[in-house]
C-alpha atoms as a PDB file:
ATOM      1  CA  UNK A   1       0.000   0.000   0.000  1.00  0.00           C
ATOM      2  CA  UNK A   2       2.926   2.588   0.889  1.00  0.00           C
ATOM      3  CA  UNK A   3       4.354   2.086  -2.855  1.00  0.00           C
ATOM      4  CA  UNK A   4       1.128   2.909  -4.198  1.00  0.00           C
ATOM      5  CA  UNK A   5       1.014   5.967  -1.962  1.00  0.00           C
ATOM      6  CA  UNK A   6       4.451   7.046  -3.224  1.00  0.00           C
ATOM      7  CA  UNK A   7       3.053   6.441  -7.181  1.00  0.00           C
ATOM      8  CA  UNK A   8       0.667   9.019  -6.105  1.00  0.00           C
ATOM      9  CA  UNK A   9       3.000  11.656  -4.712  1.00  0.00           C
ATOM     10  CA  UNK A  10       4.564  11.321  -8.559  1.00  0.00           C
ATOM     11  CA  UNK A  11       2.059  12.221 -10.664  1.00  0.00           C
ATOM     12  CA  UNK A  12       2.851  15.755 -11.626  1.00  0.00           C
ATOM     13  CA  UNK A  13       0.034  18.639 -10.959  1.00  0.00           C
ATOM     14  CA  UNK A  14      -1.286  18.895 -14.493  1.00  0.00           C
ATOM     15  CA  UNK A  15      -1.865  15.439 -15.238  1.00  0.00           C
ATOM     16  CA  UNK A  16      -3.390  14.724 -11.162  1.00  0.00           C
ATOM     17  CA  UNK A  17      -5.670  17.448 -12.235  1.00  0.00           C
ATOM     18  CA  UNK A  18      -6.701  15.759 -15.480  1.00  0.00           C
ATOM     19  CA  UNK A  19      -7.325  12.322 -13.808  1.00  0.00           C
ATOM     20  CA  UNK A  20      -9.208  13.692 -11.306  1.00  0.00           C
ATOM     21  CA  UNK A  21     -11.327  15.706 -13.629  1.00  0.00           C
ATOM     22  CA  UNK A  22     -11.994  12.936 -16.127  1.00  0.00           C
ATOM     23  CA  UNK A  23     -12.555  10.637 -12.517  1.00  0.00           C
ATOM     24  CA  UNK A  24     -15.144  12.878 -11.345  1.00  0.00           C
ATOM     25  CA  UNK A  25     -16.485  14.372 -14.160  1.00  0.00           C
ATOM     26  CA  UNK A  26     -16.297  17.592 -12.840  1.00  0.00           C
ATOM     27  CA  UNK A  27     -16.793  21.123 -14.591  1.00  0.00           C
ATOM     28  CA  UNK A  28     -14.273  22.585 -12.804  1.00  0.00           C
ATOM     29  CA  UNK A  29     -11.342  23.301 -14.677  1.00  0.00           C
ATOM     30  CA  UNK A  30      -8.565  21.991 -12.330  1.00  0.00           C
ATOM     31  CA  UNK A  31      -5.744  22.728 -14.742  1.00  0.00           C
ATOM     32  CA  UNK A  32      -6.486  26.324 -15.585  1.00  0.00           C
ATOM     33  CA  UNK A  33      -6.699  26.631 -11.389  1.00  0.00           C
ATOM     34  CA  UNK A  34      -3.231  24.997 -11.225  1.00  0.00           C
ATOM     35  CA  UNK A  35      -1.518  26.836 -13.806  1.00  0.00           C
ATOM     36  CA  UNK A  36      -2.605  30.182 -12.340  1.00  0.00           C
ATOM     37  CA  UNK A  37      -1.917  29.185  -9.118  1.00  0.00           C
ATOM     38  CA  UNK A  38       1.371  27.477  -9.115  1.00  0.00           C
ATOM     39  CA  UNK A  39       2.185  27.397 -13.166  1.00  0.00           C
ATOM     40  CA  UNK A  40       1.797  24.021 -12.919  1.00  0.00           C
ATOM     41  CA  UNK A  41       4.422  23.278 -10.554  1.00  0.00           C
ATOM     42  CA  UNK A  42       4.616  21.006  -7.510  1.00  0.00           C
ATOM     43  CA  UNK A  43       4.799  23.690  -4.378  1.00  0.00           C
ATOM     44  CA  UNK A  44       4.092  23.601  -0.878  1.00  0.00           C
ATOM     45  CA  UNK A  45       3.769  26.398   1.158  1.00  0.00           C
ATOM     46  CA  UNK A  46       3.251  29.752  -1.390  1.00  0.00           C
ATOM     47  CA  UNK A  47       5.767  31.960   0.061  1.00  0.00           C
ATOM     48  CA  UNK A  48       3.753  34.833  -0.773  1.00  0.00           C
ATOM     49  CA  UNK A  49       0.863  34.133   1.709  1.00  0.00           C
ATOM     50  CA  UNK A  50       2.454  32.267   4.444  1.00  0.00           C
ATOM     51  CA  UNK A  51       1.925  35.096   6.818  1.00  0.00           C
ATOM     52  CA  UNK A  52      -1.821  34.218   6.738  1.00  0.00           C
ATOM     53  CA  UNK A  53      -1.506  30.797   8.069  1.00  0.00           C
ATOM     54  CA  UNK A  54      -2.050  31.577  11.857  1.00  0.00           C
ATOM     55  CA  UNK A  55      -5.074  33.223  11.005  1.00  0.00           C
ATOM     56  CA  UNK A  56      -6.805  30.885   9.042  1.00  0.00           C
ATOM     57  CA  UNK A  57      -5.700  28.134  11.206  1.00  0.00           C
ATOM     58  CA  UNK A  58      -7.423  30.339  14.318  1.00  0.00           C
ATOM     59  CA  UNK A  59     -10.680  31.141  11.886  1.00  0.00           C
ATOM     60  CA  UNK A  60     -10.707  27.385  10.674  1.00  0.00           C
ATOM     61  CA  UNK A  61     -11.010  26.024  14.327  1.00  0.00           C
ATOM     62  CA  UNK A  62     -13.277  28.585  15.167  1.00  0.00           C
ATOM     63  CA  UNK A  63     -16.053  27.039  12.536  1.00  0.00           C
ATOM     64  CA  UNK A  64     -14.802  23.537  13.032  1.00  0.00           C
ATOM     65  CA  UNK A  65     -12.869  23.029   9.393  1.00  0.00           C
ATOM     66  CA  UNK A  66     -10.132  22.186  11.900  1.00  0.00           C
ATOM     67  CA  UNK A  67     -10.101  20.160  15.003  1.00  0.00           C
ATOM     68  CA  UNK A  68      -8.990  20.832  18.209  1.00  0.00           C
ATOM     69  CA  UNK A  69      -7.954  17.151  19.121  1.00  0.00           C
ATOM     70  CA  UNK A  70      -5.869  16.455  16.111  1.00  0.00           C
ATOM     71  CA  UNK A  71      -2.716  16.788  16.532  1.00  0.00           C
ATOM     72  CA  UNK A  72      -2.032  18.284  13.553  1.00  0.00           C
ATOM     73  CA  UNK A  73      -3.715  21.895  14.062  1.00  0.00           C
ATOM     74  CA  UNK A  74      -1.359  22.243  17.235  1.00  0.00           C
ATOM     75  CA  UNK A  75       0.738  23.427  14.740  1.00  0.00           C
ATOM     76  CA  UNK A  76       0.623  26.828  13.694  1.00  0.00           C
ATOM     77  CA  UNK A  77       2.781  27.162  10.415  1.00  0.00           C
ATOM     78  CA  UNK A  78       1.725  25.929   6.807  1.00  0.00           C
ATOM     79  CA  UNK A  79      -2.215  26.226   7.152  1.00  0.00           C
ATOM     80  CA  UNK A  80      -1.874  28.994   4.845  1.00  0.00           C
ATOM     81  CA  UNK A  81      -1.941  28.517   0.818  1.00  0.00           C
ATOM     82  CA  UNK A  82      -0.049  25.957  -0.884  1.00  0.00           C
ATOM     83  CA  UNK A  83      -0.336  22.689  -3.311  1.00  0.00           C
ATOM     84  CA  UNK A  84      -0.469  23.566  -6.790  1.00  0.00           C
ATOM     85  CA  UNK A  85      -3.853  24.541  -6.820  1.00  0.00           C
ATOM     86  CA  UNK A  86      -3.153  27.064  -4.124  1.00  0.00           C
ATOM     87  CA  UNK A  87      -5.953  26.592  -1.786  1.00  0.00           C
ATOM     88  CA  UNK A  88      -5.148  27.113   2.099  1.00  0.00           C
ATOM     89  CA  UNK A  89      -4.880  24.150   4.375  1.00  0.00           C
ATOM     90  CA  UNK A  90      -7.236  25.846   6.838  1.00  0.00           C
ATOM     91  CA  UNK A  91     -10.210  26.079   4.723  1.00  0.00           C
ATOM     92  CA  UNK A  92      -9.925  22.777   2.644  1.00  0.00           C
ATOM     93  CA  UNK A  93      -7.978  20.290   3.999  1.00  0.00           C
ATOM     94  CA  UNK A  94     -11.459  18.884   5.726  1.00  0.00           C
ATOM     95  CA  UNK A  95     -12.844  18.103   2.514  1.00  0.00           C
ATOM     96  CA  UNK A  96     -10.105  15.462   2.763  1.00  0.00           C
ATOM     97  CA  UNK A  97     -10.325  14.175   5.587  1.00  0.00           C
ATOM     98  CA  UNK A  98     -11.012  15.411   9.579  1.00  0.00           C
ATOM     99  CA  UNK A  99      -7.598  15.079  10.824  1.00  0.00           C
ATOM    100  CA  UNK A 100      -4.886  15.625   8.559  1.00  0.00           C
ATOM    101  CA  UNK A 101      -1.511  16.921   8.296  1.00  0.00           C
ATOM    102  CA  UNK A 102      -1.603  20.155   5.557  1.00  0.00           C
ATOM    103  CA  UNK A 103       1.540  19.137   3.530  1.00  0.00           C
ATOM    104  CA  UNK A 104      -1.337  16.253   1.947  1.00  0.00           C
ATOM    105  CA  UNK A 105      -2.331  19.204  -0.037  1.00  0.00           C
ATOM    106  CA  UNK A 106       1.282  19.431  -1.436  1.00  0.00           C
ATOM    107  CA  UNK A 107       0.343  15.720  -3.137  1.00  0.00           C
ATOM    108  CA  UNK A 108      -1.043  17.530  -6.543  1.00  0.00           C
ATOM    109  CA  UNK A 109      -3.662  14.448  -6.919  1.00  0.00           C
ATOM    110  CA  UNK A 110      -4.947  15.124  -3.013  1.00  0.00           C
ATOM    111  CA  UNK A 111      -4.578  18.964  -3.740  1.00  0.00           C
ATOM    112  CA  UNK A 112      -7.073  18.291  -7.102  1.00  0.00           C
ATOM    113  CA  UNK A 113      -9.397  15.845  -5.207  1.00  0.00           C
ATOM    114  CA  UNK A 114      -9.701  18.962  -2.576  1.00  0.00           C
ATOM    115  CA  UNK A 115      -9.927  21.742  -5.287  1.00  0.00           C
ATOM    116  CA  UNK A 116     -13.082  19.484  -6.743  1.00  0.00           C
ATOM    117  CA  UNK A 117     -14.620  18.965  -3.350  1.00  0.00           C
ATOM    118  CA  UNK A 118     -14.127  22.912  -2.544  1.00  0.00           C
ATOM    119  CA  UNK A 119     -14.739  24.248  -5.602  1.00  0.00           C
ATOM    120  CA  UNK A 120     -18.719  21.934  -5.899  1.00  0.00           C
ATOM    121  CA  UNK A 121     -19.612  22.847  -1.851  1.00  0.00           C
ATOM    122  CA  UNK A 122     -22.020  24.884  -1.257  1.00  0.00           C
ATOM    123  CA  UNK A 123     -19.664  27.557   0.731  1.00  0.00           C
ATOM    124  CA  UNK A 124     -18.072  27.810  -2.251  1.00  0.00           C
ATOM    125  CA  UNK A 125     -21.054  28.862  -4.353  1.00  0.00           C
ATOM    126  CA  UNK A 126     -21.464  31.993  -2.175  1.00  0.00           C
ATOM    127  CA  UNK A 127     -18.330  33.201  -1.743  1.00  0.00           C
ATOM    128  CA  UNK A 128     -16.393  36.046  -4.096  1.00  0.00           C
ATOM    129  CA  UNK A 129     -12.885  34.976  -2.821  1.00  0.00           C
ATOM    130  CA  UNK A 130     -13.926  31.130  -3.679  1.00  0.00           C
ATOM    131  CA  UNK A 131     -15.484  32.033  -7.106  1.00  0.00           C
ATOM    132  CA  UNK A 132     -12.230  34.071  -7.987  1.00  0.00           C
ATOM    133  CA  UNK A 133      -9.949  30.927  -7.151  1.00  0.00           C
ATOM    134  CA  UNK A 134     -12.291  28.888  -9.316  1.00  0.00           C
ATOM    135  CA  UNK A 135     -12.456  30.509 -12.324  1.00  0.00           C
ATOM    136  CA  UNK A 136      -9.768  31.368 -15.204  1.00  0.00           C
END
């Protein structure tokens, strides 16, 4: 199971986003999100935004996104943007999973799984910020 696991971390962002798209049959157009967000590049933490993560980990808690008995959100770095489809670890790692660590969303087929799962909620729908990310 762990080899399969490490096939995964492989697959490059554009193609994880095209597998997950033609998997899901999705709208969403995962590649134009990763190209804007990261050119297409594998990336963790985006530089650029890291000074958010403390925030967004506090907010995430606050609404239950993130939980206080994982161990994971006693953290308080890298819950800010990264992944290659730049979404922040706070506010989409959940649709994952409720207990993760937030370098899964450097793993460009987790990070596309997420993007699809954020970008079809229902949060997502009413939100400018989210609607921004979403589209080209």
């Amino acid at each position: 199971m762990s080899l399969l696991i490490l096939l995964l971390t492989l697959i490059p962002p554009a193609p994880a986003s095209r597998i997950v798209k033609a998997l899901t049959g999705t709208d969403v157009d995962l590649v134009a999100i990763c190209e804007r967000e990261s050119a297409c590049q594998p990336i963790g933490v985006h530089p650029e935004d890291a000074w958010a993560s403390t925030h967004m980990r506090r907010a995430a808690m606050r609404v239950g996104w993130l939980k206080p008995w994982c161990p994971f959100t006693r953290r308080r770095a890298g819950w800010g943007p990264r992944g290659a489809h730049g979404q922040s670890a706070a506010y989409s790692l959940h649709f994952l999973g409720p207990c993760l660590p937030p370098e899964l969303l450097d793993v460009p087929l987790l990070s596309a799984i997420a993007a699809v799962r954020r970008a079809e909620s229902d949060r997502c729908d009413d939100v400018q910020r989210c609607r921004s990310w979403r589209s080209a």
